[in-house]
C-alpha atoms as a PDB file:
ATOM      1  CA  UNK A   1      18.309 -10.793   7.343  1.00  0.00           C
ATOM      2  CA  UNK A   2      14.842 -10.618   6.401  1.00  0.00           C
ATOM      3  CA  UNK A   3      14.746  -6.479   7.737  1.00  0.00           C
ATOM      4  CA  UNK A   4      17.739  -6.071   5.749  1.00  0.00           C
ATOM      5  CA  UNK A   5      16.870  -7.676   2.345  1.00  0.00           C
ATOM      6  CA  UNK A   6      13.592  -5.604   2.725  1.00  0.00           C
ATOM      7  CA  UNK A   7      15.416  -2.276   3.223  1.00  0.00           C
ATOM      8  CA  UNK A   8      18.052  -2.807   0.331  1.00  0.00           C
ATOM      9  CA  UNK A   9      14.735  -3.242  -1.986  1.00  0.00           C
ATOM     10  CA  UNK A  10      12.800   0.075  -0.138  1.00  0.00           C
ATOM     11  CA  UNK A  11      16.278   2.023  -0.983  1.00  0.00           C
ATOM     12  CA  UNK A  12      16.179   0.899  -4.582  1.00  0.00           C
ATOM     13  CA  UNK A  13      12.578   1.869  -5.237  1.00  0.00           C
ATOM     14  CA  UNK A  14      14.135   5.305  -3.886  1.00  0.00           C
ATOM     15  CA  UNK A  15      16.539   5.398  -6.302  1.00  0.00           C
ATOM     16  CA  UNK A  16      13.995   4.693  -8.520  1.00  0.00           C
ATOM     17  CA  UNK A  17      11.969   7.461  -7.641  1.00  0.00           C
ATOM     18  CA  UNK A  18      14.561   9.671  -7.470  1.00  0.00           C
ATOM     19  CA  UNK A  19      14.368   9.188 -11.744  1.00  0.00           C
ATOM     20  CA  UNK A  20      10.409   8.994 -11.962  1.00  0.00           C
ATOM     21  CA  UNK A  21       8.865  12.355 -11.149  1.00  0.00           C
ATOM     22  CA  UNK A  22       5.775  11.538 -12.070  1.00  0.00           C
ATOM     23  CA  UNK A  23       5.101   8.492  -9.990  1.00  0.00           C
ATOM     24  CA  UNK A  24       7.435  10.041  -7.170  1.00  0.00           C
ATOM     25  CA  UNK A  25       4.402  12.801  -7.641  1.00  0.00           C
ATOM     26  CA  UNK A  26       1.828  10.578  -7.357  1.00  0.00           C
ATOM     27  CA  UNK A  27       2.935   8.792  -4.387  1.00  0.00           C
ATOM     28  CA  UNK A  28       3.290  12.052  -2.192  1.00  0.00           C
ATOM     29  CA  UNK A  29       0.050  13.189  -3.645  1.00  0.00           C
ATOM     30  CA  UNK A  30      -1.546  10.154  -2.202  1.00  0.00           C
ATOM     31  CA  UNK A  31       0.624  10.775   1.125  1.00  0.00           C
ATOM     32  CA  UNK A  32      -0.365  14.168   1.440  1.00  0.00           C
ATOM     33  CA  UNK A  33      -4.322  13.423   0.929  1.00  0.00           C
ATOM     34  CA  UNK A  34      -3.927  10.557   3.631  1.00  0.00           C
ATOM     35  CA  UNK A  35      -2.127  12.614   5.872  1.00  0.00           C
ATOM     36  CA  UNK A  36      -4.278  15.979   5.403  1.00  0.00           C
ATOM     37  CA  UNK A  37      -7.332  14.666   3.121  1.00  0.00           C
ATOM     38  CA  UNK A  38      -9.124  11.661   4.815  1.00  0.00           C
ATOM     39  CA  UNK A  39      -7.363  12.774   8.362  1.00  0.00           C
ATOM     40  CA  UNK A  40      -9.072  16.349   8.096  1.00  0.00           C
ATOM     41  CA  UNK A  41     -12.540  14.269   6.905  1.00  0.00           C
ATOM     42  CA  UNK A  42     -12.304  12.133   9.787  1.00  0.00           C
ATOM     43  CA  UNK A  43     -11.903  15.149  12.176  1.00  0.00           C
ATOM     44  CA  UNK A  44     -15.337  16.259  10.829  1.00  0.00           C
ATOM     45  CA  UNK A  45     -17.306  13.111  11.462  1.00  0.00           C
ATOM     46  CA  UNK A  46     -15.571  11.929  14.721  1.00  0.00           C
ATOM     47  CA  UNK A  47     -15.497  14.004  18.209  1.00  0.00           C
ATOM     48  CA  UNK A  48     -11.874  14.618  19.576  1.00  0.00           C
ATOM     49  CA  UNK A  49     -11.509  11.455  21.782  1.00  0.00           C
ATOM     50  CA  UNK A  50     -12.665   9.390  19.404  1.00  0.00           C
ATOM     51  CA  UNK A  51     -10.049  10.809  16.699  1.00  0.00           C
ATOM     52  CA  UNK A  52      -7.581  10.815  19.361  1.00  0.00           C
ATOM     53  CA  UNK A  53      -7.839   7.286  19.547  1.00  0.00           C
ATOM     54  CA  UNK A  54      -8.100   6.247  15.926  1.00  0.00           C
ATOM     55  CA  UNK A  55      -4.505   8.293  15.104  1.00  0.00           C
ATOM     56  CA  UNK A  56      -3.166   6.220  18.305  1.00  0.00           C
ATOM     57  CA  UNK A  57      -4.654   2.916  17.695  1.00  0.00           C
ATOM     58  CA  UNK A  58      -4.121   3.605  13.426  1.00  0.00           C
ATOM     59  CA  UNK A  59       0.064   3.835  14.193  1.00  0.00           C
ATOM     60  CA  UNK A  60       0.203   0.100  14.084  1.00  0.00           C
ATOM     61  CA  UNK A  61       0.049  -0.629  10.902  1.00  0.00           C
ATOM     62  CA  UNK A  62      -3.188   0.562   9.850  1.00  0.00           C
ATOM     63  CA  UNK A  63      -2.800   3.269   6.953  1.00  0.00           C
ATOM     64  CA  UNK A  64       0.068   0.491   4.990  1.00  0.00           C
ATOM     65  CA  UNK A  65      -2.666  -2.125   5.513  1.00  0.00           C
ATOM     66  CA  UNK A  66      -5.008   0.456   4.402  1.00  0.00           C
ATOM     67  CA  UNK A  67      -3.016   0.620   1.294  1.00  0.00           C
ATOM     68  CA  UNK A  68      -1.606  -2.342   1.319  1.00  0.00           C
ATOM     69  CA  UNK A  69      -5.272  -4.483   1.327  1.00  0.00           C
ATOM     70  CA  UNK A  70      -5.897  -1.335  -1.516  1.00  0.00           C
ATOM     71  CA  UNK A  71      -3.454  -2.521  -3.998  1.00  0.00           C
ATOM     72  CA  UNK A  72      -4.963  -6.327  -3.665  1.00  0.00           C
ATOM     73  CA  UNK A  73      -8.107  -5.386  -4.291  1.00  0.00           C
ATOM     74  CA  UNK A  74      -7.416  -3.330  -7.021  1.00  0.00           C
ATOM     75  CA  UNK A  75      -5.802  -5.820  -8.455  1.00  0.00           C
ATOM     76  CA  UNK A  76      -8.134  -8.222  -7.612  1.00  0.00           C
ATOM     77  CA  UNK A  77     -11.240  -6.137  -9.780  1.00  0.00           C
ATOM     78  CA  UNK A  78      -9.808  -4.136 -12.412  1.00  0.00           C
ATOM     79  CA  UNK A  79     -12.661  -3.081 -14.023  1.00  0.00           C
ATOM     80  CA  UNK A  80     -15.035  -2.935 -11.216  1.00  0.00           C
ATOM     81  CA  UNK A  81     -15.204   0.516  -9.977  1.00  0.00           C
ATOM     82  CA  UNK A  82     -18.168   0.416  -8.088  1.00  0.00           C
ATOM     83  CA  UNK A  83     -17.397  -2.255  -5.690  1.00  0.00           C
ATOM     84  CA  UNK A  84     -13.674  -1.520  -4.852  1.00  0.00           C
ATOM     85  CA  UNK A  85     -14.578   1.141  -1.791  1.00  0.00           C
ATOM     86  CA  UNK A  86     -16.631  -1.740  -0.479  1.00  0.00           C
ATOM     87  CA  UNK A  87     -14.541  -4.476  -1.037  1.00  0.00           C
ATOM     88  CA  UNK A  88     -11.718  -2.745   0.767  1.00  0.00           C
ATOM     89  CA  UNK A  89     -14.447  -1.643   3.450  1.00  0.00           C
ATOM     90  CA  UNK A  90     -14.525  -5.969   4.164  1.00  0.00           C
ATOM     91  CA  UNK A  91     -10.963  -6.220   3.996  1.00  0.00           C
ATOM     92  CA  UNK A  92     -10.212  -3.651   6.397  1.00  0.00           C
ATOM     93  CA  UNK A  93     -13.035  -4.212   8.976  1.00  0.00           C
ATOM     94  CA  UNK A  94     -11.765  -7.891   8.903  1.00  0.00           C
ATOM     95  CA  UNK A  95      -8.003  -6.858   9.138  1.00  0.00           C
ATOM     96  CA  UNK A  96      -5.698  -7.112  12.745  1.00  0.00           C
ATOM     97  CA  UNK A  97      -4.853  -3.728  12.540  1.00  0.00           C
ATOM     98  CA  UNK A  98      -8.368  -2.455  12.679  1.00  0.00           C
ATOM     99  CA  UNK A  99      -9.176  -4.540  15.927  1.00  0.00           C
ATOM    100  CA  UNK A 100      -8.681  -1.496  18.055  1.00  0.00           C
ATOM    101  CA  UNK A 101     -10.846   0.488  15.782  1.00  0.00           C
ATOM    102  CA  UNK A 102     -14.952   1.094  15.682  1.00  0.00           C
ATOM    103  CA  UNK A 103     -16.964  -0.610  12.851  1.00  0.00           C
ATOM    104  CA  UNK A 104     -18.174   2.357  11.901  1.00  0.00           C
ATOM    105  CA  UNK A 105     -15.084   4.585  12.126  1.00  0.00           C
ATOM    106  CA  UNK A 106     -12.743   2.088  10.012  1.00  0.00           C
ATOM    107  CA  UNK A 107     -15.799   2.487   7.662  1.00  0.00           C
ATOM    108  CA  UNK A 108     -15.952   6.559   7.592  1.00  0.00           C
ATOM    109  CA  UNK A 109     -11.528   6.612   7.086  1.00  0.00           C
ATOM    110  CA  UNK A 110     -12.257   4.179   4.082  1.00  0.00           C
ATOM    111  CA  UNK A 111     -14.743   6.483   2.901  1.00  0.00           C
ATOM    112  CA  UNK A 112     -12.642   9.373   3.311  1.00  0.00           C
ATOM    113  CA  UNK A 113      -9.490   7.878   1.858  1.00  0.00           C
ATOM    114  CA  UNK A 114     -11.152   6.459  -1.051  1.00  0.00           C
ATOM    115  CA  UNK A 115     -12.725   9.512  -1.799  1.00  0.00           C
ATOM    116  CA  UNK A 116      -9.557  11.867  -1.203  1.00  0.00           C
ATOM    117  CA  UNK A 117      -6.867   9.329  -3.277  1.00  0.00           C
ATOM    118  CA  UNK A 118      -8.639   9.533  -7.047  1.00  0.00           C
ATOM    119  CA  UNK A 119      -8.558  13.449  -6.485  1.00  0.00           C
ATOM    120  CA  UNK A 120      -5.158  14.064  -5.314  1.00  0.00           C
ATOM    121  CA  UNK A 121      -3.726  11.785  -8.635  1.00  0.00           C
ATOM    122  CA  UNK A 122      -6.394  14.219 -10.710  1.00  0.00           C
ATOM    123  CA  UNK A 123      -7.272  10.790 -11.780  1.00  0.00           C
ATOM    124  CA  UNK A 124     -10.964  10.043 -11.095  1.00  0.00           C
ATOM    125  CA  UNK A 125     -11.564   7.083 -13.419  1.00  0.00           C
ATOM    126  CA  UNK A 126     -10.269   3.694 -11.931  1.00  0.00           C
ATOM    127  CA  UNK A 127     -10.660   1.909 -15.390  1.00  0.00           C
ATOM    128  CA  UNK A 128      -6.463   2.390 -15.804  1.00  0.00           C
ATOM    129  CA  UNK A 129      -5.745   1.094 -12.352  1.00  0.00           C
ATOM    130  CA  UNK A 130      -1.745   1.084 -12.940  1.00  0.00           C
ATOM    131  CA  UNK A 131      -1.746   5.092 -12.440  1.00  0.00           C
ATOM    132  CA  UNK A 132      -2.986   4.175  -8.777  1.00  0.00           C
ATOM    133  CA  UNK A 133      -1.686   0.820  -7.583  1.00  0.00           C
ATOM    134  CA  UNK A 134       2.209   1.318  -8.444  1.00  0.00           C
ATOM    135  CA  UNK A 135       2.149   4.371  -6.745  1.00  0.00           C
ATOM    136  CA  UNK A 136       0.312   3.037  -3.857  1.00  0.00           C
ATOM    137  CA  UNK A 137       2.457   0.216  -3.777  1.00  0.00           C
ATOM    138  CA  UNK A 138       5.446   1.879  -2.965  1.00  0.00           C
ATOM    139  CA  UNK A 139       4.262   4.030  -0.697  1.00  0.00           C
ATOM    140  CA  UNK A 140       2.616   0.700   1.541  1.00  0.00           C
ATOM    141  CA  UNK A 141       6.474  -0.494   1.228  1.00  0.00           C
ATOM    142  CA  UNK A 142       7.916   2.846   2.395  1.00  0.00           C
ATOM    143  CA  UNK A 143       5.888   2.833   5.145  1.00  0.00           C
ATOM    144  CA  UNK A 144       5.460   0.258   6.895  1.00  0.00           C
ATOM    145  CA  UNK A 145       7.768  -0.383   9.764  1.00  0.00           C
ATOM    146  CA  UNK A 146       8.508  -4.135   9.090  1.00  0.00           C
ATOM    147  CA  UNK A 147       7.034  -4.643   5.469  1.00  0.00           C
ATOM    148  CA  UNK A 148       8.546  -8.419   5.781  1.00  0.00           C
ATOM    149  CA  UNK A 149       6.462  -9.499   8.601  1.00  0.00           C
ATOM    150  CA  UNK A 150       3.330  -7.435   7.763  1.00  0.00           C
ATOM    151  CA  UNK A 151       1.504 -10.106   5.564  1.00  0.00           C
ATOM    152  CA  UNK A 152      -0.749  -7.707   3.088  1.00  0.00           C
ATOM    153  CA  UNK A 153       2.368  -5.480   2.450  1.00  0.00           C
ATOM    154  CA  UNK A 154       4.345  -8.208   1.009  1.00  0.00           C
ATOM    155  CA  UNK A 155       1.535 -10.015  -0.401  1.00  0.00           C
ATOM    156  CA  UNK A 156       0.290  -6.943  -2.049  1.00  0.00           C
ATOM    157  CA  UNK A 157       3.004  -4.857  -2.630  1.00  0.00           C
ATOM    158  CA  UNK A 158       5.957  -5.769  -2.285  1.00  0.00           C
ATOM    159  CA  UNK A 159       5.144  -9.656  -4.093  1.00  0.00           C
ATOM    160  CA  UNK A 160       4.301  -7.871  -7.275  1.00  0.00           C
ATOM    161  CA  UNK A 161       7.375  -5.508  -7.384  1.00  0.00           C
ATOM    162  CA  UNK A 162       9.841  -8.215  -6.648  1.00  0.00           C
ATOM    163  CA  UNK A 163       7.627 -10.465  -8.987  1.00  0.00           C
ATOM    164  CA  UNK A 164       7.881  -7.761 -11.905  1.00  0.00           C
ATOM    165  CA  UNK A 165       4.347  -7.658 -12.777  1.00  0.00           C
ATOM    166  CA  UNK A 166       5.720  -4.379 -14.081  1.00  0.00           C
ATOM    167  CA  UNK A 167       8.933  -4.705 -16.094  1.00  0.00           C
ATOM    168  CA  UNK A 168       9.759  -0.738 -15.253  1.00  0.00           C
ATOM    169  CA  UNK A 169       9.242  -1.609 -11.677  1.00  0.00           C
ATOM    170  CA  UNK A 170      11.317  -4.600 -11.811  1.00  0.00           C
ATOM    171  CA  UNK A 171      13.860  -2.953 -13.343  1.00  0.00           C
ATOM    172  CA  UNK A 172      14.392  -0.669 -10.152  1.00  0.00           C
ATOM    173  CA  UNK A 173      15.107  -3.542  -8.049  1.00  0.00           C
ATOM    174  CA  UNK A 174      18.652  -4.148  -8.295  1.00  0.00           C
ATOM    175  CA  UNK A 175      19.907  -8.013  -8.986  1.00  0.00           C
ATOM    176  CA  UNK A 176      22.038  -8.120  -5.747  1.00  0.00           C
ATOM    177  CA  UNK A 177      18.469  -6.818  -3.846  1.00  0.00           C
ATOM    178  CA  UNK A 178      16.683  -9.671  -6.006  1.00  0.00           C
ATOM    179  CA  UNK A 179      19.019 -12.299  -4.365  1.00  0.00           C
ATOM    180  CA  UNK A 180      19.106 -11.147  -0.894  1.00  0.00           C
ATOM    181  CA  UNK A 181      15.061 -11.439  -0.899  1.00  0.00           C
ATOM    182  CA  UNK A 182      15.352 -14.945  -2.146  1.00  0.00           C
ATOM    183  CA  UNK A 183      17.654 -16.024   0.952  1.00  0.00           C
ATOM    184  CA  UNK A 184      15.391 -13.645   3.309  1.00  0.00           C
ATOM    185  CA  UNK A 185      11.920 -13.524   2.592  1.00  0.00           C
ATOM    186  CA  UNK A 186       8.688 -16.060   3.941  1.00  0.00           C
ATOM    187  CA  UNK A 187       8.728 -19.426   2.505  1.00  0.00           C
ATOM    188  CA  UNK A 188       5.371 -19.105   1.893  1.00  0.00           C
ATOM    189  CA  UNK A 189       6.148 -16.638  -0.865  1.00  0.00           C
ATOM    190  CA  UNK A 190       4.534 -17.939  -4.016  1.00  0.00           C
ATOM    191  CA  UNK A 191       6.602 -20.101  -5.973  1.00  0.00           C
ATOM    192  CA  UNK A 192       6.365 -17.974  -9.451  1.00  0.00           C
ATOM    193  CA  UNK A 193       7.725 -14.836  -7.091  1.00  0.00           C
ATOM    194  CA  UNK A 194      10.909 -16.672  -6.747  1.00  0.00           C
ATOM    195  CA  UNK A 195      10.993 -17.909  -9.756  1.00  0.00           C
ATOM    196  CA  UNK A 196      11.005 -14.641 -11.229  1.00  0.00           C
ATOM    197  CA  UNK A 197      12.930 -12.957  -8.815  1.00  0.00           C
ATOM    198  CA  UNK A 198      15.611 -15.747 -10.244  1.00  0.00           C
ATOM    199  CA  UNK A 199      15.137 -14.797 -14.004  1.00  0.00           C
END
């Protein structure tokens, strides 16, 4: 039920994007520097085993957390650009899905994707932090294999969408989708999530 409700809310942010070219541009810009970007940086700093082993170990769940633990922190210290690299550096190092990882490589592929997304949205200055964390949002929620059971996903991206902390966004979520994750999703959901996901 839970899988469900989450995939009826992933196929309406498609529709969505399917009307928003510009965020449907940032999200694959971010998806293509991930993918090419931070991969093709890691490649330079890591010897073949040890990448080998990061793109195995990194296919559970590491690049949504990755983005996931992103769009908290953003939101978390708007305004702060000079700690957000290393205040997702903690997050990440301290996340489950980096326990297979090195230290010091979960440190270079923040590095590298920190430094690749602000250049693929031609967006360098993190002062208006909605042209990044919508965007990266959606594509955590996309993602992700099981975004109802993987804790920072909802929390952090999928919680806000459902919540509409942007009325756009919330708008793209249909009202049948808005009941279903009511019935489905975590009690533990906060209580003004449901709330809103009532209104």
């Amino acid at each position: 039920m839970k899988a469900a409700a989450i995939d009826t809310a992933a196929a309406d942010l498609v529709d969505w994007l399917a009307e928003d070219k510009e965020i449907t541009d940032r999200i694959q810009a971010i998806g293509d520097t991930l993918a090419d970007g931070a991969i093709e940086d890691l490649r330079g700093s890591l010897g073949a085993n040890e990448l080998k082993n990061f793109k195995t170990a990194s296919l559970n769940h590491f690049w949504c957390e990755l983005l996931g633990s992103l769009a908290c922190v953003l939101d978390q210290i708007r305004g702060w650009r000079n700690q957000v690299r290393d205040q997702l550096k903690e997050v990440m190092l301290a996340s489950n899905a980096s326990t297979l990882i090195e230290d010091d490589t979960v440190s270079l592929a923040v590095d590298a994707a920190w430094a690749a997304i602000p250049h693929a949205l031609l967006f360098p200055q993190l002062n208006q932090i909605d042209h990044i964390i919508w965007p990266v949002r959606t594509l955590a929620i996309l993602m992700c294999k099981a975004p109802e059971r993987h804790k920072t996903v909802s929390k952090c991206c999928l919680d806000p969408i459902a919540a509409g902390a942007n009325q756009v966004v919330k708008a793209a979520v249909a009202d049948l989708t808005k009941k279903r994750l009511i019935q489905a999703l975590p009690s533990d959901w906060p209580p003004e999530t449901r709330k809103k996901l009532s209104e």
